[in-house]
C-alpha atoms as a PDB file:
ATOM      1  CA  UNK A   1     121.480  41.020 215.300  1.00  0.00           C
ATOM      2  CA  UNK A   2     118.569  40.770 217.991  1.00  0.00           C
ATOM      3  CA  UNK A   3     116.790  37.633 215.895  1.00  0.00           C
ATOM      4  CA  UNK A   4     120.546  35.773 216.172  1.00  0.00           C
ATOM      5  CA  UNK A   5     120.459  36.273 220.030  1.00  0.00           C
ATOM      6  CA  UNK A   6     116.882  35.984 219.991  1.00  0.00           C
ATOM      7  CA  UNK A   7     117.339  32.540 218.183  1.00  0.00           C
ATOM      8  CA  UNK A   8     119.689  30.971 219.606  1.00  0.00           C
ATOM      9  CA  UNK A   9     119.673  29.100 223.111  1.00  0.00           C
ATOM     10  CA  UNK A  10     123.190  28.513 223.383  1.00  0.00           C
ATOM     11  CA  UNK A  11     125.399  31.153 224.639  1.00  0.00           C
ATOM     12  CA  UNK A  12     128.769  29.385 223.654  1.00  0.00           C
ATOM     13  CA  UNK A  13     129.210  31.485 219.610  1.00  0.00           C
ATOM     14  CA  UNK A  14     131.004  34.240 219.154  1.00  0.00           C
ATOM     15  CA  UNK A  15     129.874  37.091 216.581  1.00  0.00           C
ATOM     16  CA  UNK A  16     131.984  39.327 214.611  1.00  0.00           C
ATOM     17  CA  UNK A  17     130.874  42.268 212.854  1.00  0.00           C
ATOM     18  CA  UNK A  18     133.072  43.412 210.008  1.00  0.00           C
ATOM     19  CA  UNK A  19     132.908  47.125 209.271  1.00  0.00           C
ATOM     20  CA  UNK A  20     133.307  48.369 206.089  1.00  0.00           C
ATOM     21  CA  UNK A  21     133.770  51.701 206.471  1.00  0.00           C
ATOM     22  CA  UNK A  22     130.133  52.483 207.309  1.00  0.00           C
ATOM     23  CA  UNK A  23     130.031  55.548 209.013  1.00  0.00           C
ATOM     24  CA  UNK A  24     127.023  55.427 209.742  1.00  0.00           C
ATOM     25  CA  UNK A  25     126.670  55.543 214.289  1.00  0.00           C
ATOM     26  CA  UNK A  26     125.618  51.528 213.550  1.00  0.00           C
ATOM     27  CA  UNK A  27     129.118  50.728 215.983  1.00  0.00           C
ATOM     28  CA  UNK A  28     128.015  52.751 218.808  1.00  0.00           C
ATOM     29  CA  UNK A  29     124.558  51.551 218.299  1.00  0.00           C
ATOM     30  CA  UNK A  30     125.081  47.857 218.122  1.00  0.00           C
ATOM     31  CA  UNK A  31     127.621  47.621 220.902  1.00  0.00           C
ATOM     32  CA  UNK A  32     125.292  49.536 223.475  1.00  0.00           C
ATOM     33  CA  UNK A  33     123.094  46.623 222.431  1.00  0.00           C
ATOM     34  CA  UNK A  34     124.997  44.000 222.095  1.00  0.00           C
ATOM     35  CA  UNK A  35     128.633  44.628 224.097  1.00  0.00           C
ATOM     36  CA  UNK A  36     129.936  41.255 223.501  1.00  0.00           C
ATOM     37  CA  UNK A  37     130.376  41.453 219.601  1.00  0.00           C
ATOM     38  CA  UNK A  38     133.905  41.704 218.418  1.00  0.00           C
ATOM     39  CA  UNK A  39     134.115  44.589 215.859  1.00  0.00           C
ATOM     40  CA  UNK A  40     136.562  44.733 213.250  1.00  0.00           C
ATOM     41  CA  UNK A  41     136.656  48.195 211.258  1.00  0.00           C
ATOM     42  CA  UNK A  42     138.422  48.371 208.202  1.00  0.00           C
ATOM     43  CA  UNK A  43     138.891  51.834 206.739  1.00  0.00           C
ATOM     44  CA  UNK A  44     137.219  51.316 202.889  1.00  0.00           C
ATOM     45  CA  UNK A  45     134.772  49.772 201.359  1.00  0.00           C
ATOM     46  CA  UNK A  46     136.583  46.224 201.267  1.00  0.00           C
ATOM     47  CA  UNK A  47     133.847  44.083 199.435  1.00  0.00           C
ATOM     48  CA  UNK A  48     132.279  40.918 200.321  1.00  0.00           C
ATOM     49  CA  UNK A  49     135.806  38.563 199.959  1.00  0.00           C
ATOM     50  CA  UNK A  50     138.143  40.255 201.755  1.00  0.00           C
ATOM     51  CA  UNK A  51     135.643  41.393 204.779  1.00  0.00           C
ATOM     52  CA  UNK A  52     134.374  37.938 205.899  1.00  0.00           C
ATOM     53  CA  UNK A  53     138.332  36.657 205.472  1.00  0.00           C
ATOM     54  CA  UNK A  54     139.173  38.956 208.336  1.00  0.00           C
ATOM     55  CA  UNK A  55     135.927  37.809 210.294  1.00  0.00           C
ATOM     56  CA  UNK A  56     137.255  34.107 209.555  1.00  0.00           C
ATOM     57  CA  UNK A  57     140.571  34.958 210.835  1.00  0.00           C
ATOM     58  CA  UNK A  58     139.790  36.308 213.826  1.00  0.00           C
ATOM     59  CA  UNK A  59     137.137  34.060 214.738  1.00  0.00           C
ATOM     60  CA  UNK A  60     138.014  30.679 216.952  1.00  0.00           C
ATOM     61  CA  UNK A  61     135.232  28.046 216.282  1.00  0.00           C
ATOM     62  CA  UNK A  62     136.395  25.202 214.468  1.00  0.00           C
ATOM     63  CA  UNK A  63     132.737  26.072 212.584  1.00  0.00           C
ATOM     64  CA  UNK A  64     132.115  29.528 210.947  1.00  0.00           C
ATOM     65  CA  UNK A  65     129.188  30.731 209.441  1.00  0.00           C
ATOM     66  CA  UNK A  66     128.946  33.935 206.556  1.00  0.00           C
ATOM     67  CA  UNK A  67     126.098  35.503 207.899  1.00  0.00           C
ATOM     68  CA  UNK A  68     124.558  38.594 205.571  1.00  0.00           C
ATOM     69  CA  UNK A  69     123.177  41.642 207.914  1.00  0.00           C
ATOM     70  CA  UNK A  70     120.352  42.059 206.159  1.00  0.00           C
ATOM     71  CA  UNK A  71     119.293  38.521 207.444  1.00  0.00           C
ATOM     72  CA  UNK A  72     116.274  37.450 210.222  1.00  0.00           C
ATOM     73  CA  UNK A  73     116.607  34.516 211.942  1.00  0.00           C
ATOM     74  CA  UNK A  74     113.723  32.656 213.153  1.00  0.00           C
ATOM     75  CA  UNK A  75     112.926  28.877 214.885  1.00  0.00           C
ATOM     76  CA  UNK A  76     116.607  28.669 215.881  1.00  0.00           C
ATOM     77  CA  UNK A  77     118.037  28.313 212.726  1.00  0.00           C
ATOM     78  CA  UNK A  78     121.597  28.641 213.333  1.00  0.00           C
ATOM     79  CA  UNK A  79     121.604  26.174 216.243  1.00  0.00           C
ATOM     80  CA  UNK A  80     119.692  23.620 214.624  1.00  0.00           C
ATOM     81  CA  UNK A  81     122.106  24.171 210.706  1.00  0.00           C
ATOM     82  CA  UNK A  82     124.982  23.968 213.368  1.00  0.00           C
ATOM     83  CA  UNK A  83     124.457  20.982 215.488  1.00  0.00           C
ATOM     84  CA  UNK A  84     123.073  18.846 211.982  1.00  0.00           C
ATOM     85  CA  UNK A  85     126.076  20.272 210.222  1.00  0.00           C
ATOM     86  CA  UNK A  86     128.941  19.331 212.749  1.00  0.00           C
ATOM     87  CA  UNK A  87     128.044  15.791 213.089  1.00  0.00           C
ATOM     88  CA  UNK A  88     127.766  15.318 209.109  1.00  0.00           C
ATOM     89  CA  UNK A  89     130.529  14.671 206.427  1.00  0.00           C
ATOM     90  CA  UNK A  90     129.701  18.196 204.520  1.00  0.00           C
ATOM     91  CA  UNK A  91     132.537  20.569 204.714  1.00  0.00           C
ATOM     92  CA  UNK A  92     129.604  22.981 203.464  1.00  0.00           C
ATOM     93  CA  UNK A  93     126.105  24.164 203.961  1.00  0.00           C
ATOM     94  CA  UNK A  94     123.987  26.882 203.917  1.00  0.00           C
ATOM     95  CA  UNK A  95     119.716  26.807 204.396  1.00  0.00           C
ATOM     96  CA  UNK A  96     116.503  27.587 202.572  1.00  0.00           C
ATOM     97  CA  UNK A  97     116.612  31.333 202.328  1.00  0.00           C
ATOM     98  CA  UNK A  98     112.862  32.921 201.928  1.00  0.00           C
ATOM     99  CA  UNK A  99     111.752  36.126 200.988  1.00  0.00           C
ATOM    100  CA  UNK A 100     110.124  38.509 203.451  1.00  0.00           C
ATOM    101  CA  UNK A 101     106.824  36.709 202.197  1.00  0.00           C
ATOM    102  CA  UNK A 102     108.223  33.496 202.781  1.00  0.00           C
ATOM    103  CA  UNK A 103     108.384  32.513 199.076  1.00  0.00           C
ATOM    104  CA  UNK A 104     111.956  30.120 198.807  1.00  0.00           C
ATOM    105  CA  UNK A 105     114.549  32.306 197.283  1.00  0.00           C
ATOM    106  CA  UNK A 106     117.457  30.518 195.360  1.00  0.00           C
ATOM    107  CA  UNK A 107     119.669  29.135 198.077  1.00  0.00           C
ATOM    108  CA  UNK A 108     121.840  26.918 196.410  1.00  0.00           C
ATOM    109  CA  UNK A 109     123.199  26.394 193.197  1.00  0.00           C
ATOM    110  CA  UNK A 110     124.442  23.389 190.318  1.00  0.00           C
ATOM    111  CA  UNK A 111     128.095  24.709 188.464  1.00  0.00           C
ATOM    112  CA  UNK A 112     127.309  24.562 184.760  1.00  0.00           C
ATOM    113  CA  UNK A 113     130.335  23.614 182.407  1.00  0.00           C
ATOM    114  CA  UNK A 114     131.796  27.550 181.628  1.00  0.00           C
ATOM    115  CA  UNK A 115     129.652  29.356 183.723  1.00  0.00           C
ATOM    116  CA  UNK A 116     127.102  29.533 180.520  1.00  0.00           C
ATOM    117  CA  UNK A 117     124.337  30.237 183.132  1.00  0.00           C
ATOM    118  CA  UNK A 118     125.365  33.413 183.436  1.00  0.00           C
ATOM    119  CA  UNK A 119     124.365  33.861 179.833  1.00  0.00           C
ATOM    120  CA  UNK A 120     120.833  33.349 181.052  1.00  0.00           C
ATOM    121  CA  UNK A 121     120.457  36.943 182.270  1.00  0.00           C
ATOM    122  CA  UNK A 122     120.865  38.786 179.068  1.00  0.00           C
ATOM    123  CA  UNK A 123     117.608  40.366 177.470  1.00  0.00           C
ATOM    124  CA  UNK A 124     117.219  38.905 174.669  1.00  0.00           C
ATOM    125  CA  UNK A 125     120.188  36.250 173.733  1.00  0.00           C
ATOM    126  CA  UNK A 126     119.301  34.771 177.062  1.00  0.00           C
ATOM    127  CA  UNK A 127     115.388  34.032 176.390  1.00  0.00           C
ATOM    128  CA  UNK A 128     117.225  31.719 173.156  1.00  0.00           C
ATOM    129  CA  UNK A 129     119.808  30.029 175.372  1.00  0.00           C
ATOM    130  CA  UNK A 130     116.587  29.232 177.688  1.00  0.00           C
ATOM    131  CA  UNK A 131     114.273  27.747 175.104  1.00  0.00           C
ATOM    132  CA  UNK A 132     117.249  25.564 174.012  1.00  0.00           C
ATOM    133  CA  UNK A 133     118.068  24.647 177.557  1.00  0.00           C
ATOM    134  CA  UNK A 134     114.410  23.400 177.774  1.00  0.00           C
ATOM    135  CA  UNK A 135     114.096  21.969 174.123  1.00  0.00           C
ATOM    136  CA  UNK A 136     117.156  19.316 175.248  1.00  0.00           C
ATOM    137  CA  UNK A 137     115.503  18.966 178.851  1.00  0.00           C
ATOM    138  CA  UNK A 138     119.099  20.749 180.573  1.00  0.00           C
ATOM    139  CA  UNK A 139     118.914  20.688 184.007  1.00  0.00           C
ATOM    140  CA  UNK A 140     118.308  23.789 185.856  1.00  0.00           C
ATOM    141  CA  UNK A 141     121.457  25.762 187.614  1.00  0.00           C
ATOM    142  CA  UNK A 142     119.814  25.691 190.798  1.00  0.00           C
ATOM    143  CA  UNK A 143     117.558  24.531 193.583  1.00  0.00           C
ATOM    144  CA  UNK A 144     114.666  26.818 193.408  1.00  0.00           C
ATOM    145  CA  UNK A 145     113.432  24.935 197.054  1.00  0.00           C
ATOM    146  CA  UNK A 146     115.381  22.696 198.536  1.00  0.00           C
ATOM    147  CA  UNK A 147     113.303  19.400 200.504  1.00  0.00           C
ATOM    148  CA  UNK A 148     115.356  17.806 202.968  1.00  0.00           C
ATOM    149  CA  UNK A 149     118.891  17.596 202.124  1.00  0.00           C
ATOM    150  CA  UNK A 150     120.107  18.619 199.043  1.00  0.00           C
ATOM    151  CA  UNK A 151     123.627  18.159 197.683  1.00  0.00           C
ATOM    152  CA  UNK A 152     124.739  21.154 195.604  1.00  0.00           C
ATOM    153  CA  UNK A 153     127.670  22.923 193.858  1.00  0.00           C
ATOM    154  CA  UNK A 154     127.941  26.094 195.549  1.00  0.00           C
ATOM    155  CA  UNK A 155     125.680  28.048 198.350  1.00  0.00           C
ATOM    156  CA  UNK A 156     124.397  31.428 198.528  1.00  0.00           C
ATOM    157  CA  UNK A 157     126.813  34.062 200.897  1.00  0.00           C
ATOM    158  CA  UNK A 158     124.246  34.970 202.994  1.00  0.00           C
ATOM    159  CA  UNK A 159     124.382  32.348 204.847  1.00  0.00           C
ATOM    160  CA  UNK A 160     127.013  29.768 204.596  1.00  0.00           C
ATOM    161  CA  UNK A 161     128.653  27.480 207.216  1.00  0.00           C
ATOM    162  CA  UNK A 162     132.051  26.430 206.804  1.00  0.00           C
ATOM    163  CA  UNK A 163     134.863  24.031 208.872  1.00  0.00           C
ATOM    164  CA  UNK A 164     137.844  25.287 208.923  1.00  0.00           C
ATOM    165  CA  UNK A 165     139.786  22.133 208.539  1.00  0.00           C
ATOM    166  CA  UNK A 166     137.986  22.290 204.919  1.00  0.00           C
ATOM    167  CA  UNK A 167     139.348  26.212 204.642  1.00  0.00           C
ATOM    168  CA  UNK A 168     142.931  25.864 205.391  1.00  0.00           C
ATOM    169  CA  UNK A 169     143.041  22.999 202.729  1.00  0.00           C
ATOM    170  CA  UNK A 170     140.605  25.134 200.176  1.00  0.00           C
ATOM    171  CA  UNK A 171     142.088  28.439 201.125  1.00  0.00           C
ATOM    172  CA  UNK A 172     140.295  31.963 202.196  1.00  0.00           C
ATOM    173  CA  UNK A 173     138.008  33.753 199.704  1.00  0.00           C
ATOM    174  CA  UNK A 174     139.796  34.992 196.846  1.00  0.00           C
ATOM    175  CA  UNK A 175     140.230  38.886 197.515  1.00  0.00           C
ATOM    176  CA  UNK A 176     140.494  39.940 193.763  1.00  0.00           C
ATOM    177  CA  UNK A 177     136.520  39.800 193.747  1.00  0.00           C
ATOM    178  CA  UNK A 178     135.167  42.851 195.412  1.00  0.00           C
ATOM    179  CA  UNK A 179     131.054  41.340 195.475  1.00  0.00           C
ATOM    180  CA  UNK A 180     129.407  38.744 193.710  1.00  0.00           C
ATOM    181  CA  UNK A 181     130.323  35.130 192.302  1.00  0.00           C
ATOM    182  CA  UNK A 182     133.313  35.112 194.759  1.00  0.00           C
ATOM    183  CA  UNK A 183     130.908  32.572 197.416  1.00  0.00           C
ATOM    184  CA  UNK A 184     130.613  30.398 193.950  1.00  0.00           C
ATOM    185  CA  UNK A 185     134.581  30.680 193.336  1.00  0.00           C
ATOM    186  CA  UNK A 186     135.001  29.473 196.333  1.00  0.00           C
ATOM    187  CA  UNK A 187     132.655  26.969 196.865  1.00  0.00           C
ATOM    188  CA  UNK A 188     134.530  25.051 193.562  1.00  0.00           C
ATOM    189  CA  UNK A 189     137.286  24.971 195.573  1.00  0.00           C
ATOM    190  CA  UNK A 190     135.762  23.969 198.839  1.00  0.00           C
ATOM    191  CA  UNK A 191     134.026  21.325 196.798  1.00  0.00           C
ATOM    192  CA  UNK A 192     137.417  19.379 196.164  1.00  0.00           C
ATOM    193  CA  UNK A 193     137.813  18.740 199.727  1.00  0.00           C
ATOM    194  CA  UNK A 194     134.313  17.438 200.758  1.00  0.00           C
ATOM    195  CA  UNK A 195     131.045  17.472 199.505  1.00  0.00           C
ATOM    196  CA  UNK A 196     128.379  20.645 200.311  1.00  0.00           C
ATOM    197  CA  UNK A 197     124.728  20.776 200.828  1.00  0.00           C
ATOM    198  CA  UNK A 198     121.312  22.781 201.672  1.00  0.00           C
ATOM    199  CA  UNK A 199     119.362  21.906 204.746  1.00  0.00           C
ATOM    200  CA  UNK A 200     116.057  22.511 203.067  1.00  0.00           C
ATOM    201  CA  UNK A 201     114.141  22.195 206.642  1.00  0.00           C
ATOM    202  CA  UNK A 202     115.972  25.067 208.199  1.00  0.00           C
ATOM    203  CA  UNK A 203     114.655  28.962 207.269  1.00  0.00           C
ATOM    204  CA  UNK A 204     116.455  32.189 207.192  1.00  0.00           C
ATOM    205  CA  UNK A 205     114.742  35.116 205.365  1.00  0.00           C
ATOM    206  CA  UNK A 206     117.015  37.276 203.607  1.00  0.00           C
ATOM    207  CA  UNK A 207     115.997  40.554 202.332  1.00  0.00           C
ATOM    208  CA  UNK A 208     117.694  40.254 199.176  1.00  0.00           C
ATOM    209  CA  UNK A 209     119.633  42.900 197.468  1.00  0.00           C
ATOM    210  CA  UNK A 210     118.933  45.625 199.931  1.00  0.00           C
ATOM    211  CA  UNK A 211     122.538  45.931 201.176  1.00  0.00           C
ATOM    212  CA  UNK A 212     124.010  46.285 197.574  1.00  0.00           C
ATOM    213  CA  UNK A 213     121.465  48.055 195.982  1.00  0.00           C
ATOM    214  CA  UNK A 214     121.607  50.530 198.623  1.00  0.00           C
ATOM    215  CA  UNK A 215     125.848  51.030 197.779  1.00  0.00           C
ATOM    216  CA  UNK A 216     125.254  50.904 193.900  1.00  0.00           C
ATOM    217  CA  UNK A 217     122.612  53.141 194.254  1.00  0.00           C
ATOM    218  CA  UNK A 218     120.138  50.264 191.663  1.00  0.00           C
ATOM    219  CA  UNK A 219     117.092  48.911 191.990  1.00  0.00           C
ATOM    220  CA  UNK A 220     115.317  45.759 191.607  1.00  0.00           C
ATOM    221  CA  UNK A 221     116.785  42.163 193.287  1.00  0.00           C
ATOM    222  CA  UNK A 222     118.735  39.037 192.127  1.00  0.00           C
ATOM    223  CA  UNK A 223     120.853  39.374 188.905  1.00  0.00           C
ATOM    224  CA  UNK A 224     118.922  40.755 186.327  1.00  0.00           C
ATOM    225  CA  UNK A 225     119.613  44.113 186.116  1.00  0.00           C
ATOM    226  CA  UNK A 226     122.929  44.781 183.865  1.00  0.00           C
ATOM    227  CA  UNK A 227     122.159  48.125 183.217  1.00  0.00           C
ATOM    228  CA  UNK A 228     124.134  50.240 185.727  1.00  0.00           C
ATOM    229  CA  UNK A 229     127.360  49.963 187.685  1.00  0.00           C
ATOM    230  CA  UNK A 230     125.380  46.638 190.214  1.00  0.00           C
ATOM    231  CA  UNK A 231     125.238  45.290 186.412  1.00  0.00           C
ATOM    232  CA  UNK A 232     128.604  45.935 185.691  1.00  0.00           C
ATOM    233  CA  UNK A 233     129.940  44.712 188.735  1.00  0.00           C
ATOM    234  CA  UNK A 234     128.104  41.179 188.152  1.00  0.00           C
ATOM    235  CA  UNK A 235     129.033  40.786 185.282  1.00  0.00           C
ATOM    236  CA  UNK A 236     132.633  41.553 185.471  1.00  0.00           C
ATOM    237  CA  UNK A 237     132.576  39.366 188.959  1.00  0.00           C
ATOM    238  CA  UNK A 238     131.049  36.856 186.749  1.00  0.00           C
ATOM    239  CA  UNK A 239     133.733  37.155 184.182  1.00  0.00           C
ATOM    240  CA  UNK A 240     136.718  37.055 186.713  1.00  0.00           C
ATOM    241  CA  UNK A 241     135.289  33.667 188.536  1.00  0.00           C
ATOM    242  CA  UNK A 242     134.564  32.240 184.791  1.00  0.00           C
ATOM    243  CA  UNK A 243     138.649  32.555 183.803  1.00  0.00           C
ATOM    244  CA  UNK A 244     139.359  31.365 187.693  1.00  0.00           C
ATOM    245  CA  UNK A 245     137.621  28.575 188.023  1.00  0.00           C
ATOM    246  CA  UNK A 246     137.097  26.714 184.034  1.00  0.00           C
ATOM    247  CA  UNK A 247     140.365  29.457 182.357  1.00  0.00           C
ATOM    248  CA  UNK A 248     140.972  31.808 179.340  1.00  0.00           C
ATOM    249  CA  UNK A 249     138.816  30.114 176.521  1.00  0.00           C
ATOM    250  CA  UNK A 250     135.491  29.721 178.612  1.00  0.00           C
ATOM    251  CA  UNK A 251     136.324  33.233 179.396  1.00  0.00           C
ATOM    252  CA  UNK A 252     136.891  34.434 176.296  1.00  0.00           C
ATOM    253  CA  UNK A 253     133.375  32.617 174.641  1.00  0.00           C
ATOM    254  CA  UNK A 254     131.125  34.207 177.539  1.00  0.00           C
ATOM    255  CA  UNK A 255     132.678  37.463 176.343  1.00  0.00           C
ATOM    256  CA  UNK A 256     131.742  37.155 172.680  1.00  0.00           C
ATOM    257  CA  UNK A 257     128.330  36.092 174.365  1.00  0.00           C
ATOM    258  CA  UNK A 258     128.520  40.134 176.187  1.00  0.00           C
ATOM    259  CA  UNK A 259     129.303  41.857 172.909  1.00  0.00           C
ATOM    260  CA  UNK A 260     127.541  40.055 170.730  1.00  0.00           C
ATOM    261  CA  UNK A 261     124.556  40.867 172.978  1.00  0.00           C
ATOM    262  CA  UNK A 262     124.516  44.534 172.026  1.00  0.00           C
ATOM    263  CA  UNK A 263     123.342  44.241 168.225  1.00  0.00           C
ATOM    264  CA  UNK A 264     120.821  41.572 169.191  1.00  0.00           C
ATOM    265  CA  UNK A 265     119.759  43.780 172.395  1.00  0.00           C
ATOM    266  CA  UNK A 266     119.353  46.849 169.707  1.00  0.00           C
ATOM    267  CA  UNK A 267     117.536  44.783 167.147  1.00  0.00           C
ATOM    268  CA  UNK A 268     115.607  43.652 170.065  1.00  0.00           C
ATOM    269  CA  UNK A 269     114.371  46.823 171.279  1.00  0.00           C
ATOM    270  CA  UNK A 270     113.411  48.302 167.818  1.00  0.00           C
ATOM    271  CA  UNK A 271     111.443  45.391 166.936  1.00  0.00           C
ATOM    272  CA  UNK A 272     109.507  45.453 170.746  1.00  0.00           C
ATOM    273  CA  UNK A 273     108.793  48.972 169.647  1.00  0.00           C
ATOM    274  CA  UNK A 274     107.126  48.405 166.871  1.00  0.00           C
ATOM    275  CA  UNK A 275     104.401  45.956 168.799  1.00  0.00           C
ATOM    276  CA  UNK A 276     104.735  48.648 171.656  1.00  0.00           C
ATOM    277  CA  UNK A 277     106.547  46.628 174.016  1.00  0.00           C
ATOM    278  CA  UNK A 278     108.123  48.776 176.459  1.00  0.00           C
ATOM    279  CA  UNK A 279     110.323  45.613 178.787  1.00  0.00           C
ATOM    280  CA  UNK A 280     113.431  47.408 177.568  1.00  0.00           C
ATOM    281  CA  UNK A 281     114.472  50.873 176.363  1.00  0.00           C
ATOM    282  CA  UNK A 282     117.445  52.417 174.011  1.00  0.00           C
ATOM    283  CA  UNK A 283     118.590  54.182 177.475  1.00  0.00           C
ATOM    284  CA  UNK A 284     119.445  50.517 178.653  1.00  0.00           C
ATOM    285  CA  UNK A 285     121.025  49.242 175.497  1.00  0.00           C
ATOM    286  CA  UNK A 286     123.258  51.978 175.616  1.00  0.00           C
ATOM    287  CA  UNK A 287     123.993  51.071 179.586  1.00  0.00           C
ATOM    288  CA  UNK A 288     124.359  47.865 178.358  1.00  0.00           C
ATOM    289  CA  UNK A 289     126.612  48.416 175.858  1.00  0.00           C
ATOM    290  CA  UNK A 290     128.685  51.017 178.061  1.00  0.00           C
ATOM    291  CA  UNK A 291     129.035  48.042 180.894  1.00  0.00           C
ATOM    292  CA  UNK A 292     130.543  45.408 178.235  1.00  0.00           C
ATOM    293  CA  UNK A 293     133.030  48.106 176.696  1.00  0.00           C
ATOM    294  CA  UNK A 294     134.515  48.250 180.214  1.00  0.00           C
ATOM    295  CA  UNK A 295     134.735  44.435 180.532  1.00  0.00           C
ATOM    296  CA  UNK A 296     136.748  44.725 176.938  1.00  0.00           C
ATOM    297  CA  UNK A 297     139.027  46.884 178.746  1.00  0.00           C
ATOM    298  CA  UNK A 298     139.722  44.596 181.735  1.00  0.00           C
ATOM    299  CA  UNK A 299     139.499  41.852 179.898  1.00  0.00           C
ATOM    300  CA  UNK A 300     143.742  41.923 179.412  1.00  0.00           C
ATOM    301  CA  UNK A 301     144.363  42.171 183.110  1.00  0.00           C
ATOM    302  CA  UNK A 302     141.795  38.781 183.792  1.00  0.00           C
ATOM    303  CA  UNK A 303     143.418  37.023 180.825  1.00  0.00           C
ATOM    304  CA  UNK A 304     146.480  37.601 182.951  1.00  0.00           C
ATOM    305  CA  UNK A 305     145.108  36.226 186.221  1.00  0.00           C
ATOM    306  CA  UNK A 306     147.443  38.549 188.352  1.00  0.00           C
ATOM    307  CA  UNK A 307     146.180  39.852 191.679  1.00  0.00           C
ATOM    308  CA  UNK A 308     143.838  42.681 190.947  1.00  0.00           C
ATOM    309  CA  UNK A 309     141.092  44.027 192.932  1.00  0.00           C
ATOM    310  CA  UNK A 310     137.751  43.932 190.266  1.00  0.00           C
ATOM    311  CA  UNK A 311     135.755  46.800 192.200  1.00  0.00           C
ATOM    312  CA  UNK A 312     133.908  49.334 189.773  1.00  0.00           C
ATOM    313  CA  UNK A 313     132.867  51.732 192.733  1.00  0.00           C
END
């Protein structure tokens, strides 16, 4: 909160914090600070979706920006994305997000046909999928650092700038996701109405993961990590944006993909045992395995594609 006021010479923004039930003091803390932000408490844990929907509701800028809090703005970022975004023809954009050691982090990304690059995470099936991906020279699913201006597919939710003339023709976030893949959901919807970018000049570092490792009680950052309940949440998130956005049969092959993962991921681990590999464990196959059993049960309700909120918490 102090680097966005720090940041940012105009004084003519409005910020609102959306409260998921923290609990925490941070209210009474932040607005001795800061008494001009407009807080918005909601009384559980409401997920990424349905949280920055009642920020965009409230707010009154015909611009809004999906701001993460565990964010640090620097060089006036947020002016200068703002005032190069408004004048452009994107209805979309987000920045070059860095790492506290201001390595680029993945900002924004390229849709593959299916969502088959979310197949790239898994142990051992995913390593194959990889070395075919290179073998036929298949593009990669993202822009690892974006130069310049770079047109994309979808943009990272930590930060992403939106007009609202594109929103009330895309629609809000979908509220069935609880957190993850709902920014990429979206952005295929915001992408029929205008085209979307990454300002590759403009820096915002992003302390990734902290936030939702901190309420899944995991460890480690980005995606990679399917062996808890922040793995099963991805992947079902995953799953639920797959049957949204390409329907039931993509859904249904990235699945089979999921289950047919465990043998391979068992095979996997008793063969790396043998040449005393210790990458993965029998503790995380079973994890594994224990995640994708509860995808088979919820896979009836996605097939379905009635309202539901997908939150494994």
């Amino acid at each position: 909160m102090q680097s966005i006021y720090a940041q940012n010479s105009s004084s003519n923004f409005e910020i609102i914090v959306v409260d998921n039930d923290s609990k925490d003091g941070s209210k009474e803390q932040i607005l001795a600070l800061f008494p001009k932000i407009i807080w918005v408490e909601i009384n559980y844990n409401s997920g990424f979706a349905r949280a920055n929907n009642e920020g965009i509701k409230r707010s009154k800028s015909d611009i809004v920006l999906l701001l993460n809090g565990d964010t640090i703005i620097e060089n006036n970022a947020i002016e200068k994305c703002f005032h190069q975004f408004q004048s452009s023809a994107f209805v979309a954009c987000g920045v070059q997000l860095l790492n506290p050691d201001r390595s680029p982090q993945i900002s924004g990304n390229y849709a593959m046909k299916g969502g088959l690059n979310y197949l790239l995470p898994l142990p051992f099936l995913g390593i194959l999928l990889k070395s075919f991906a290179n073998m036929f020279g298949v593009k990669k699913p993202n822009v690892p650092d974006a130069s310049g201006i770079v047109e994309v597919d979808w943009i990272n939710g930590a930060f992403l700038m939106v007009k609202k003339n594109a929103i009330e023709k895309a629609g809000l976030l979908d509220e069935d996701f609880f957190l993850y893949a709902e920014e990429a959901e979206w952005c295929s919807r915001l992408k029929k109405v205008g085209k979307l970018c990454i300002y590759g000049d403009i820096n915002v570092i992003h302390l990734q993961g902290e936030t939702s490792n901190e309420t899944f009680n995991s460890s480690g950052k980005g995606y990679m990590n399917l062996f808890d309940k922040k793995g099963q949440q991805i992947m079902l998130s995953n799953l639920v944006r797959i049957r949204k956005e390409f329907g039931v049969a993509w859904f249904m092959i990235i699945l089979s993909f999921y289950i047919l993962e465990i043998p391979v991921f068992l095979v996997g681990v008793l063969i790396s045992k043998i040449f005393l590999s210790k990458k993965y464990s029998f503790q995380q196959t079973k994890k594994y395995a224990e995640n994708v059993f509860c995808l088979i049960k919820l896979s009836p309700t996605i097939i379905k594609g009635k309202p539901h909120f997908y939150k494994v918490l």
